[in-house]
PDB file of N, CA and C in Angstrom:
ATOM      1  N   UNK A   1     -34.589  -5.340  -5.815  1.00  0.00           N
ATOM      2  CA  UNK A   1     -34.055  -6.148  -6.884  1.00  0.00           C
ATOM      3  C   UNK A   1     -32.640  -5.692  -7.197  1.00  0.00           C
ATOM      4  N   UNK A   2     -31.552  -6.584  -7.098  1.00  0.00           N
ATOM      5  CA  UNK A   2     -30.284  -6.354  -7.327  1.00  0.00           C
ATOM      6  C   UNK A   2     -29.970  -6.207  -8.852  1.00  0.00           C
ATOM      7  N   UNK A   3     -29.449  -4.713  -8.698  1.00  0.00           N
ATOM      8  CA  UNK A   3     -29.098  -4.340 -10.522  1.00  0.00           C
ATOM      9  C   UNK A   3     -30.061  -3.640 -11.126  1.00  0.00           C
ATOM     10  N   UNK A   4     -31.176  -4.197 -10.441  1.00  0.00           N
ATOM     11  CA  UNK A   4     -32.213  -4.064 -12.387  1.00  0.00           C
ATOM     12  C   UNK A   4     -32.105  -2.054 -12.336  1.00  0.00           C
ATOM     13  N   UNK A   5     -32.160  -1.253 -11.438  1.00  0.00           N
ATOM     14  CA  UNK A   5     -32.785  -0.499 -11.828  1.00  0.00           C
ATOM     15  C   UNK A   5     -30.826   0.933 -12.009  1.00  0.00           C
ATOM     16  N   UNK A   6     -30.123  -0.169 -12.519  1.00  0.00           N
ATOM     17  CA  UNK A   6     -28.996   1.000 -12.311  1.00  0.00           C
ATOM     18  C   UNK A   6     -28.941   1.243 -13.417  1.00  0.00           C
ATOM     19  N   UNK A   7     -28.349   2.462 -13.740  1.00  0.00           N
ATOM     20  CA  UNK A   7     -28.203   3.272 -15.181  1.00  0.00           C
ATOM     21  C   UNK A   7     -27.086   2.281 -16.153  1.00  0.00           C
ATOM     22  N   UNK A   8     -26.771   1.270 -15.242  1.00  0.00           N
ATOM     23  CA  UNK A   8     -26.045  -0.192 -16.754  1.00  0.00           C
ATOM     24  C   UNK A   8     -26.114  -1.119 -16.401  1.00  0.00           C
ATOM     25  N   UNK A   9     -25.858  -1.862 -17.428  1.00  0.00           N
ATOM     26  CA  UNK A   9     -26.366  -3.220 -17.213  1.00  0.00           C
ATOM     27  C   UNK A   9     -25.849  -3.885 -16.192  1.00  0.00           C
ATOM     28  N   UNK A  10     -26.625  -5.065 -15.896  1.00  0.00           N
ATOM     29  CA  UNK A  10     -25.714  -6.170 -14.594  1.00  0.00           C
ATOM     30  C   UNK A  10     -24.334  -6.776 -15.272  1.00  0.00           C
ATOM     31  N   UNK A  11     -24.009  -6.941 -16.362  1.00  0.00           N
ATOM     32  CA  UNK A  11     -23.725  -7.568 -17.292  1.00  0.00           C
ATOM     33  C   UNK A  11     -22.706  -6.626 -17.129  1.00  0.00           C
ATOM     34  N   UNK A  12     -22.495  -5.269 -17.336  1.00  0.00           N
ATOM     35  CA  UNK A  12     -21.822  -4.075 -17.410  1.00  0.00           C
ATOM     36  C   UNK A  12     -20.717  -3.937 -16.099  1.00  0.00           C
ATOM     37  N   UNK A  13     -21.725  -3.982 -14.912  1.00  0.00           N
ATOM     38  CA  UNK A  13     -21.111  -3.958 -13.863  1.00  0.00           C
ATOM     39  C   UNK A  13     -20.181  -5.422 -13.471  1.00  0.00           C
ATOM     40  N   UNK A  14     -20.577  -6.212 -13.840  1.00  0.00           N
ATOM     41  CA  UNK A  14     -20.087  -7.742 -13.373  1.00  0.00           C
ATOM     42  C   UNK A  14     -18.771  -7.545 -13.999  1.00  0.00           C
ATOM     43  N   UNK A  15     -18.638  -7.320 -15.271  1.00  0.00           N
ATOM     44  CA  UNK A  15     -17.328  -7.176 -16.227  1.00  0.00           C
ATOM     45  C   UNK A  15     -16.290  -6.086 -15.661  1.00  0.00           C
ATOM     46  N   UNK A  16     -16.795  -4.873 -14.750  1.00  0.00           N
ATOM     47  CA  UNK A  16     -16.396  -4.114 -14.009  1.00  0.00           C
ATOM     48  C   UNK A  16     -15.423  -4.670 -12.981  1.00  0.00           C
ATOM     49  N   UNK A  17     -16.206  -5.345 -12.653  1.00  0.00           N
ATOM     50  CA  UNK A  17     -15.435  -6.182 -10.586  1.00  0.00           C
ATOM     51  C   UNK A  17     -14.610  -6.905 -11.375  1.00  0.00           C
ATOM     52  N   UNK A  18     -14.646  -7.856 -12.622  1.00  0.00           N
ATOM     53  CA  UNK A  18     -13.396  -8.832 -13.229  1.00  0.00           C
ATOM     54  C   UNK A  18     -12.451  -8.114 -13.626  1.00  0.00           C
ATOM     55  N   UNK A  19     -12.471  -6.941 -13.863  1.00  0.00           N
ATOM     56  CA  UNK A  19     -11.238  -6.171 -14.560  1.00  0.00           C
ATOM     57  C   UNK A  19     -10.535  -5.761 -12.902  1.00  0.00           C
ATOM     58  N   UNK A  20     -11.293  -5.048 -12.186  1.00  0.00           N
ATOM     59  CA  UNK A  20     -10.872  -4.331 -11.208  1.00  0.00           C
ATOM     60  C   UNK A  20     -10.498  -5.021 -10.217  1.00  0.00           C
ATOM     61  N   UNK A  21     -10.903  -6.044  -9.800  1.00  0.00           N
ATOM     62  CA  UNK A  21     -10.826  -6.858  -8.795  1.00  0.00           C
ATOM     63  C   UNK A  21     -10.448  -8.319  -9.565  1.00  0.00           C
ATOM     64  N   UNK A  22      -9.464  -8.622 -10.302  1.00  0.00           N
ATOM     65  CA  UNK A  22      -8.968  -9.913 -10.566  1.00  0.00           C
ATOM     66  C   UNK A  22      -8.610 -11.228 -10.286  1.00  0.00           C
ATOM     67  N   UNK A  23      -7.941 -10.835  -9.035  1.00  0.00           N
ATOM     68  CA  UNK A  23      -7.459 -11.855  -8.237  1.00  0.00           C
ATOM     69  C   UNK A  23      -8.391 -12.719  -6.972  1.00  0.00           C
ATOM     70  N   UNK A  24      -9.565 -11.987  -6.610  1.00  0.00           N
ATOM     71  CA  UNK A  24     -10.470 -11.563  -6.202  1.00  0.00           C
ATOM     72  C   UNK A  24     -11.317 -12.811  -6.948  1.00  0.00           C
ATOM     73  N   UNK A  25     -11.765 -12.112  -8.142  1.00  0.00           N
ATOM     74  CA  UNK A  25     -13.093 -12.767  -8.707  1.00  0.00           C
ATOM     75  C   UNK A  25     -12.892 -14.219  -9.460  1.00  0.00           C
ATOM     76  N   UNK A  26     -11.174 -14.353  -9.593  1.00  0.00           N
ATOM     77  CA  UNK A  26     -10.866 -15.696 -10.505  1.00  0.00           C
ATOM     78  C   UNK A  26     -11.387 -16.702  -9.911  1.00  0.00           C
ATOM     79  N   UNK A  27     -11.577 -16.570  -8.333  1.00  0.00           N
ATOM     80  CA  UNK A  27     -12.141 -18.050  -7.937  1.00  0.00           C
ATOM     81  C   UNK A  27     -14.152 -18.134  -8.325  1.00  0.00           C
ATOM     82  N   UNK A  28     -14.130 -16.537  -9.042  1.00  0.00           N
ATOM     83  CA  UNK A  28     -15.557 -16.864  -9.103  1.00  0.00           C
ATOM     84  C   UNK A  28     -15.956 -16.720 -10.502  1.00  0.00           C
ATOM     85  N   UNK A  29     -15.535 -15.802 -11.379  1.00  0.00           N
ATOM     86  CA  UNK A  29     -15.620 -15.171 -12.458  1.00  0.00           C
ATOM     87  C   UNK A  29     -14.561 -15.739 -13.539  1.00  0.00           C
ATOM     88  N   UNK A  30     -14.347 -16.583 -14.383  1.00  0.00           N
ATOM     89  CA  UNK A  30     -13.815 -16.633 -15.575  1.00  0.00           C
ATOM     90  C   UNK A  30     -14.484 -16.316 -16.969  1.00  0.00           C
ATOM     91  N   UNK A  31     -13.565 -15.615 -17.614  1.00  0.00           N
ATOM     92  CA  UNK A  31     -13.704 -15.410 -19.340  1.00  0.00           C
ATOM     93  C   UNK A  31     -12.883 -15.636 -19.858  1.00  0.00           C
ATOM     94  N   UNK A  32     -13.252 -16.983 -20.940  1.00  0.00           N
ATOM     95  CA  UNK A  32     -12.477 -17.464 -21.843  1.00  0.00           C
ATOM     96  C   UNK A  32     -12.875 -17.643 -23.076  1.00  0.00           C
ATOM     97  N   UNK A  33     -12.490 -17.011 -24.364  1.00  0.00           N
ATOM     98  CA  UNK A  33     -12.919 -17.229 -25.367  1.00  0.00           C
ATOM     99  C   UNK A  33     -13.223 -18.369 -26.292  1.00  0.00           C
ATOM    100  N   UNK A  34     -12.940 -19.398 -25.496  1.00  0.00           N
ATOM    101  CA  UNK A  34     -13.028 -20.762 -25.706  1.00  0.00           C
ATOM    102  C   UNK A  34     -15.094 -21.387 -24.549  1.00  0.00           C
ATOM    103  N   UNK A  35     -14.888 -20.287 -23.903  1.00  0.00           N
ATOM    104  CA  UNK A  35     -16.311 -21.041 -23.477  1.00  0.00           C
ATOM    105  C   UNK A  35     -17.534 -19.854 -23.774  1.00  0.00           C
ATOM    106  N   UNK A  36     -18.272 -20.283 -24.447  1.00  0.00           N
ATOM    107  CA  UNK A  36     -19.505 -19.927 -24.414  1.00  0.00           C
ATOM    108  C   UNK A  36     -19.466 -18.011 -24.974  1.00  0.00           C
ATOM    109  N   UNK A  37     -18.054 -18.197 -25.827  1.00  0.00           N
ATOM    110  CA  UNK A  37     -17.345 -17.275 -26.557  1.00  0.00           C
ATOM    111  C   UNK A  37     -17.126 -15.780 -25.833  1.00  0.00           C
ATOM    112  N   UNK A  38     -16.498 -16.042 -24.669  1.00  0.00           N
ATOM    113  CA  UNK A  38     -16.032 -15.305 -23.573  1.00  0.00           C
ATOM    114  C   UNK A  38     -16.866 -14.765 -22.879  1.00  0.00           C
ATOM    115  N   UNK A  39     -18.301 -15.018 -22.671  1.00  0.00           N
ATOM    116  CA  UNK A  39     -19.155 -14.595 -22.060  1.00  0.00           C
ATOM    117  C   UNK A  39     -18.891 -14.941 -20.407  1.00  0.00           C
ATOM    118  N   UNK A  40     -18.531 -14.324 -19.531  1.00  0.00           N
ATOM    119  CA  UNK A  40     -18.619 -14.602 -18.291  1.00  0.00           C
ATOM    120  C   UNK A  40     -19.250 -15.170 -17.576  1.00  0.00           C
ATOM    121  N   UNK A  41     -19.016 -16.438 -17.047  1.00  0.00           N
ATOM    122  CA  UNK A  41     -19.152 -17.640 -16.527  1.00  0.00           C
ATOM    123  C   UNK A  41     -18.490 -18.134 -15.035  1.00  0.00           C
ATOM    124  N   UNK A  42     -19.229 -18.444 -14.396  1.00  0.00           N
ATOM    125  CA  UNK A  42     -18.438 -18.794 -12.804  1.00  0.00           C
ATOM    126  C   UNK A  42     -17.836 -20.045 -12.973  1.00  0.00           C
ATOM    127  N   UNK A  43     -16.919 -19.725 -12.386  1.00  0.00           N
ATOM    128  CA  UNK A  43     -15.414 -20.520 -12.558  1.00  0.00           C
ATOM    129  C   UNK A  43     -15.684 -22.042 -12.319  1.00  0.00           C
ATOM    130  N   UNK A  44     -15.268 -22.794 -13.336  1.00  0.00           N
ATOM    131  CA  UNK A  44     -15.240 -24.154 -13.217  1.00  0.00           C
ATOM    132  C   UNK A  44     -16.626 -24.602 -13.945  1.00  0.00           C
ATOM    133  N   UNK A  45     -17.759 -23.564 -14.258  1.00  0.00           N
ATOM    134  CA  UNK A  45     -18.882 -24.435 -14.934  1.00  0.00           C
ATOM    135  C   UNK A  45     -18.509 -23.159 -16.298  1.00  0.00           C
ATOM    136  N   UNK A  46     -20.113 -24.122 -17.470  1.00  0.00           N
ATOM    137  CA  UNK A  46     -20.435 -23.052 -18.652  1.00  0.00           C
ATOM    138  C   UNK A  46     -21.660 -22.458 -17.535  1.00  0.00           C
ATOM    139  N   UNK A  47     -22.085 -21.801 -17.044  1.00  0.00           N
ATOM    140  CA  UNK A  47     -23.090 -21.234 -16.021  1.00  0.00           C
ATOM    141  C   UNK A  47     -22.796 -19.599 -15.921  1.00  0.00           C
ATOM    142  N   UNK A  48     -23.492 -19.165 -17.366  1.00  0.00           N
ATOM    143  CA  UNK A  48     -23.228 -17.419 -17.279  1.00  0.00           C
ATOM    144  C   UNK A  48     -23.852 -16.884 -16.078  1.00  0.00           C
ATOM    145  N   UNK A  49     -22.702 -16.222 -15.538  1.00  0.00           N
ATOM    146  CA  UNK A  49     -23.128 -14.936 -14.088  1.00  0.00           C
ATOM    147  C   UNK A  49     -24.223 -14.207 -14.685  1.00  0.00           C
ATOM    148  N   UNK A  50     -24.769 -14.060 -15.860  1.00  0.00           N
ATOM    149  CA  UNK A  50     -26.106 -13.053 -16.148  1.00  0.00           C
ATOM    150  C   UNK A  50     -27.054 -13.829 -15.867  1.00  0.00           C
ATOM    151  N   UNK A  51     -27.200 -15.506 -15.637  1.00  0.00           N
ATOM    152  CA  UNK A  51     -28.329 -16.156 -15.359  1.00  0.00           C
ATOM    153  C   UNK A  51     -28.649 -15.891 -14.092  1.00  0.00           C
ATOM    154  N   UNK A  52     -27.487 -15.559 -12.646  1.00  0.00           N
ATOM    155  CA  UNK A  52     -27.848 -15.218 -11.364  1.00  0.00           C
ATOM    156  C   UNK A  52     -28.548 -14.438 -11.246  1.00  0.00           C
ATOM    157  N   UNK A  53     -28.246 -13.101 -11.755  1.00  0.00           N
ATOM    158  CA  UNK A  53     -28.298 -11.769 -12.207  1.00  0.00           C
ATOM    159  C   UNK A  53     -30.167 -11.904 -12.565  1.00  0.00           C
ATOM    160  N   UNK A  54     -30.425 -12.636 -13.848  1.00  0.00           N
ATOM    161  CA  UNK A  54     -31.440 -12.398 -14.060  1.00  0.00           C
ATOM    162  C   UNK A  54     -32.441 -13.537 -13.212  1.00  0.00           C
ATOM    163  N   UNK A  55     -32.061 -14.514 -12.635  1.00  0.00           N
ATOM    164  CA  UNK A  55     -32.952 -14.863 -11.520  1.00  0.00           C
ATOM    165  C   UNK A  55     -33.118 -13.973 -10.862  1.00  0.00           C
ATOM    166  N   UNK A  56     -32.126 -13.405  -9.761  1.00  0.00           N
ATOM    167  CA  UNK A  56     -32.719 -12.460  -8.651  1.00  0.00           C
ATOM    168  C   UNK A  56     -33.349 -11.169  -8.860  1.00  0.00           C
ATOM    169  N   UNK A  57     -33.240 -10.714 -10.240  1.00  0.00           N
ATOM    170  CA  UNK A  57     -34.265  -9.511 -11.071  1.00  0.00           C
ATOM    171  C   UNK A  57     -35.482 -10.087 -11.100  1.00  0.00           C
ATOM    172  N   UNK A  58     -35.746 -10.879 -11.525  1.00  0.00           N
ATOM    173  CA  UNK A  58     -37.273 -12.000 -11.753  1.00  0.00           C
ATOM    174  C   UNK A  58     -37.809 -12.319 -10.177  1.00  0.00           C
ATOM    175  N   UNK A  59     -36.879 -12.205  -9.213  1.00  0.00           N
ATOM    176  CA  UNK A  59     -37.486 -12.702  -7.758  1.00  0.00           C
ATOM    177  C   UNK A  59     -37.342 -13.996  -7.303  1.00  0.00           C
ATOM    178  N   UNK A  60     -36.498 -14.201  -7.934  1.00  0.00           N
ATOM    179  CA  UNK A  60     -36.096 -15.630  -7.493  1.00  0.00           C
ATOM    180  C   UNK A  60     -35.441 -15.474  -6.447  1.00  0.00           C
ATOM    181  N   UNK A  61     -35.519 -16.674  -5.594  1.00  0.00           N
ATOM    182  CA  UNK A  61     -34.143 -16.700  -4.507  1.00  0.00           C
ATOM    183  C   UNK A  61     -33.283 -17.232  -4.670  1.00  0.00           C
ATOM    184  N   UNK A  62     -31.884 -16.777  -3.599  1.00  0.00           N
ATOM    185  CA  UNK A  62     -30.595 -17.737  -4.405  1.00  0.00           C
ATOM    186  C   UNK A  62     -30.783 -19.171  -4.485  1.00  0.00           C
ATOM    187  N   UNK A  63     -31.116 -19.767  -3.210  1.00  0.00           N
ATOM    188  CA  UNK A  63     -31.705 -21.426  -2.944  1.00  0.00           C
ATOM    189  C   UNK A  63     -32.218 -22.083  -4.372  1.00  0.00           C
ATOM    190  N   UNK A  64     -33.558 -20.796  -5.079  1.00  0.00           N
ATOM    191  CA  UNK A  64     -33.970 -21.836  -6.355  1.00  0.00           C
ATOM    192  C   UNK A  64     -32.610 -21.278  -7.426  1.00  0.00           C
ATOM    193  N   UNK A  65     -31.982 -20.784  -7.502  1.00  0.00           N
ATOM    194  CA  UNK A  65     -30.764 -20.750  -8.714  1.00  0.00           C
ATOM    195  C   UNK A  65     -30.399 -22.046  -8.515  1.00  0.00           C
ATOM    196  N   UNK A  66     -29.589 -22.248  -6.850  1.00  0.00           N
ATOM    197  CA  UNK A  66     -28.665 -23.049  -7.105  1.00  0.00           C
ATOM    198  C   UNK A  66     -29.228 -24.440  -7.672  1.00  0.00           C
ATOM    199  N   UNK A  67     -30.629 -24.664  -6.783  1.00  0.00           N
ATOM    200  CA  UNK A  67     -31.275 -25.660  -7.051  1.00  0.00           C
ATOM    201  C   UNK A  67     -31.199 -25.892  -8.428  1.00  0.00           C
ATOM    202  N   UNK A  68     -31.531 -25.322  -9.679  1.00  0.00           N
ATOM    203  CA  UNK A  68     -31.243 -25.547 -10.731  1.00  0.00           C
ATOM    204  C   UNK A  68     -29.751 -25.222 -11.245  1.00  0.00           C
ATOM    205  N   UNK A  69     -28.884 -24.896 -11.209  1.00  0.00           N
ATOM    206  CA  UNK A  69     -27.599 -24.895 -11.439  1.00  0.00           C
ATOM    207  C   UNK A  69     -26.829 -25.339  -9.878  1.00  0.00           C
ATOM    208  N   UNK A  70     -26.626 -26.454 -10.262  1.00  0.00           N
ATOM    209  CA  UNK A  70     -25.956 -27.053  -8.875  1.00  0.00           C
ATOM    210  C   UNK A  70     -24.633 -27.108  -8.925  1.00  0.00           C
ATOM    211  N   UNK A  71     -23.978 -26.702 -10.554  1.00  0.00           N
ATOM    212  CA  UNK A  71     -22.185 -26.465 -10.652  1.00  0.00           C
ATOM    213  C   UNK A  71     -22.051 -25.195  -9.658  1.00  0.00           C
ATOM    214  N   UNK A  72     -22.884 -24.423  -9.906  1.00  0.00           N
ATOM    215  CA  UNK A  72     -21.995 -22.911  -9.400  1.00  0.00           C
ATOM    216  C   UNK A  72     -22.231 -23.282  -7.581  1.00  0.00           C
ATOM    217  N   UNK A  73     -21.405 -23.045  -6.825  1.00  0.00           N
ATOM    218  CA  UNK A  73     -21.447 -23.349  -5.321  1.00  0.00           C
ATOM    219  C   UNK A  73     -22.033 -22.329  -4.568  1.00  0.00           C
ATOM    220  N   UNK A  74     -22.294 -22.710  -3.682  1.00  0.00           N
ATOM    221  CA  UNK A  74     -23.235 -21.254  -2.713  1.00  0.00           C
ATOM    222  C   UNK A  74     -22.233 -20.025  -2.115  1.00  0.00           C
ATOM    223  N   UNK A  75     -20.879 -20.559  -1.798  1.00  0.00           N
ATOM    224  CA  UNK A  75     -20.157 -19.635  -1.797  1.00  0.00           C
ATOM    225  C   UNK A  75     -19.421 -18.777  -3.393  1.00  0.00           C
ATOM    226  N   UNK A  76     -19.452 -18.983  -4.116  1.00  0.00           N
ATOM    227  CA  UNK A  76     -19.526 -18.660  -5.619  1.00  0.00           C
ATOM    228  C   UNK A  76     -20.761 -17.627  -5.808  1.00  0.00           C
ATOM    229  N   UNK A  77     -21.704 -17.489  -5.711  1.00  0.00           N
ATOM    230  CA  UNK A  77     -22.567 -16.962  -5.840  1.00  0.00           C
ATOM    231  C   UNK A  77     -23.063 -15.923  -4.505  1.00  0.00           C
ATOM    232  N   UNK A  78     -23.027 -16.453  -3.351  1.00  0.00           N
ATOM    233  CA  UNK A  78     -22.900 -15.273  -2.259  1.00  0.00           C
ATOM    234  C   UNK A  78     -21.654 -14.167  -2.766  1.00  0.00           C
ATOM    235  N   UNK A  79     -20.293 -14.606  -3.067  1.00  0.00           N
ATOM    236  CA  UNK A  79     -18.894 -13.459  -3.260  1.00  0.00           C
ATOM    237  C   UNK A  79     -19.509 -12.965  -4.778  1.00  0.00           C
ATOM    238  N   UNK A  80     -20.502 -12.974  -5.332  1.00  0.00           N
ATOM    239  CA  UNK A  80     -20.437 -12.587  -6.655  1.00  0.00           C
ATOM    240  C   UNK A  80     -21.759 -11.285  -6.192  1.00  0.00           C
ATOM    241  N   UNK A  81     -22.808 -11.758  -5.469  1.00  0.00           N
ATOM    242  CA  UNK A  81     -23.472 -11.215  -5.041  1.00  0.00           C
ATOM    243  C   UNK A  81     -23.103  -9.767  -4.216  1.00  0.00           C
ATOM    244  N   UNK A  82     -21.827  -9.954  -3.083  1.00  0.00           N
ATOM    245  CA  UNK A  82     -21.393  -9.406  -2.429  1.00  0.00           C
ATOM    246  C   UNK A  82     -20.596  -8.253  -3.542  1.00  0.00           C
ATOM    247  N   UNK A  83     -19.770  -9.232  -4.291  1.00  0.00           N
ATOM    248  CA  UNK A  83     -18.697  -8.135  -5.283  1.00  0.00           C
ATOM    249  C   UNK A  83     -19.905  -7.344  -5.981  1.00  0.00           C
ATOM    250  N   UNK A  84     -20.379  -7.693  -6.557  1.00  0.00           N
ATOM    251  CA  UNK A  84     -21.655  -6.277  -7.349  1.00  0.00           C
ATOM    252  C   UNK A  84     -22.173  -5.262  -6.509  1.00  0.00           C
ATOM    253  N   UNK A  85     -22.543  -5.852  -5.259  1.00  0.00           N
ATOM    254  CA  UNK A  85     -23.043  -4.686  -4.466  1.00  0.00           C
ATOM    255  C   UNK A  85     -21.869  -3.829  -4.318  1.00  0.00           C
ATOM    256  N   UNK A  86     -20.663  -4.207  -3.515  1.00  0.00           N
ATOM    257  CA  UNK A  86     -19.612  -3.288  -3.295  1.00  0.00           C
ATOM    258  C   UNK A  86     -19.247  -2.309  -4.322  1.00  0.00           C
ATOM    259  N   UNK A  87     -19.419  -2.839  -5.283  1.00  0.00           N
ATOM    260  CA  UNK A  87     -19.793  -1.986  -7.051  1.00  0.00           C
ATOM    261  C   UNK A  87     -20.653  -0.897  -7.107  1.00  0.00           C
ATOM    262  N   UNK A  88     -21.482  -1.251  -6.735  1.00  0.00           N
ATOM    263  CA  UNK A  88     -22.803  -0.559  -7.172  1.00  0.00           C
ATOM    264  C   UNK A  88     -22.921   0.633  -5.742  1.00  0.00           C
ATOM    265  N   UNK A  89     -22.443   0.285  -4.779  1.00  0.00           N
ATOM    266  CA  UNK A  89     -22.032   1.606  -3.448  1.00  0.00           C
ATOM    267  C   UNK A  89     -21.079   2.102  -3.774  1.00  0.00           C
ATOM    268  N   UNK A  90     -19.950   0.965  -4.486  1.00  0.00           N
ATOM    269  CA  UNK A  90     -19.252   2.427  -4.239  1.00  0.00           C
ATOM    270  C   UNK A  90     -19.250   3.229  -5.764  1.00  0.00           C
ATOM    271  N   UNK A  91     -19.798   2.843  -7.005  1.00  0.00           N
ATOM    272  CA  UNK A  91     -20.160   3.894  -7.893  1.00  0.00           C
ATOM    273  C   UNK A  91     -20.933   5.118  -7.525  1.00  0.00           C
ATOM    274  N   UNK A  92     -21.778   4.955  -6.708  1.00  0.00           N
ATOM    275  CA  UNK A  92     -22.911   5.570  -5.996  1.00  0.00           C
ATOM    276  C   UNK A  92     -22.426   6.600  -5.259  1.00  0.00           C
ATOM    277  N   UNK A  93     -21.427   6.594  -4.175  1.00  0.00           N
ATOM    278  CA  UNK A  93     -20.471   6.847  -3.033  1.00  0.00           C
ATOM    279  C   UNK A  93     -19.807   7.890  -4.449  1.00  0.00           C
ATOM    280  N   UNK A  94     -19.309   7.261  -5.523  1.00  0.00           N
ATOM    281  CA  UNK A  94     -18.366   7.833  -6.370  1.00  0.00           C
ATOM    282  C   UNK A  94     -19.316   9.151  -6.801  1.00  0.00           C
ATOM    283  N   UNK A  95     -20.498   8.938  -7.413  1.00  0.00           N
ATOM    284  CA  UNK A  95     -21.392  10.000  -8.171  1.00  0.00           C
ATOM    285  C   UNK A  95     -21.994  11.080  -6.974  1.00  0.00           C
ATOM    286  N   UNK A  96     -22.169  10.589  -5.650  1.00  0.00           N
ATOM    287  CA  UNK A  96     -22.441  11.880  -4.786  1.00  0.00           C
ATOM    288  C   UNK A  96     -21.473  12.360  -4.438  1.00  0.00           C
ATOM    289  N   UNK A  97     -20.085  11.949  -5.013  1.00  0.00           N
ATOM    290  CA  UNK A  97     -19.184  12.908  -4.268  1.00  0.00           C
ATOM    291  C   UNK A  97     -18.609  14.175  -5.104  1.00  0.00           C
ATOM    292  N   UNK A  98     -19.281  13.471  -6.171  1.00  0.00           N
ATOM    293  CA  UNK A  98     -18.621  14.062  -7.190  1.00  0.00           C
ATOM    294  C   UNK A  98     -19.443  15.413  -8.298  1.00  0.00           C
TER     295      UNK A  98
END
């Protein structure tokens, strides 16, 4: 299960890759205090990135997300998928080295 069992939240880490990786995540990740009161949302819908997040914790597959959220695109959600993991190795990578 992606996330559930790291010492912070998915929510925590996602806000992580938008700061760090900007240019990167704008085609996937927007926060605007005008939508859904800056809660992070994939770009172009109101569709909070914590709903992915908590499908694939629950066992869902990506197929039934999109199926029910059909704004967010399959490539939108594979690079969001991809950016957390690269997160979550290399925090990991970061804490055994350290």
């Amino acid at each position: 299960m992606l996330l559930k069992n790291g010492n912070a939240s998915s929510l925590y880490f996602l806000y992580q890759i938008t700061l760090e990786n900007r240019q990167m995540t704008d085609a996937i990740i927007n926060r605007n205090p005008a939508i859904l009161g800056g809660t992070p949302v994939f770009t172009g819908t109101r569709v909070p990135i914590r709903i992915l997040m908590e499908h694939l914790e629950s066992g869902y597959d990506l197929s039934y997300f999109l199926e029910h959220f059909p704004s967010v695109s399959r490539e939108q959600a594979v690079q969001l998928i991809e950016l957390a993991t690269e997160k979550l190795t290399a925090d990991t990578e970061h804490e055994i080295a350290a």
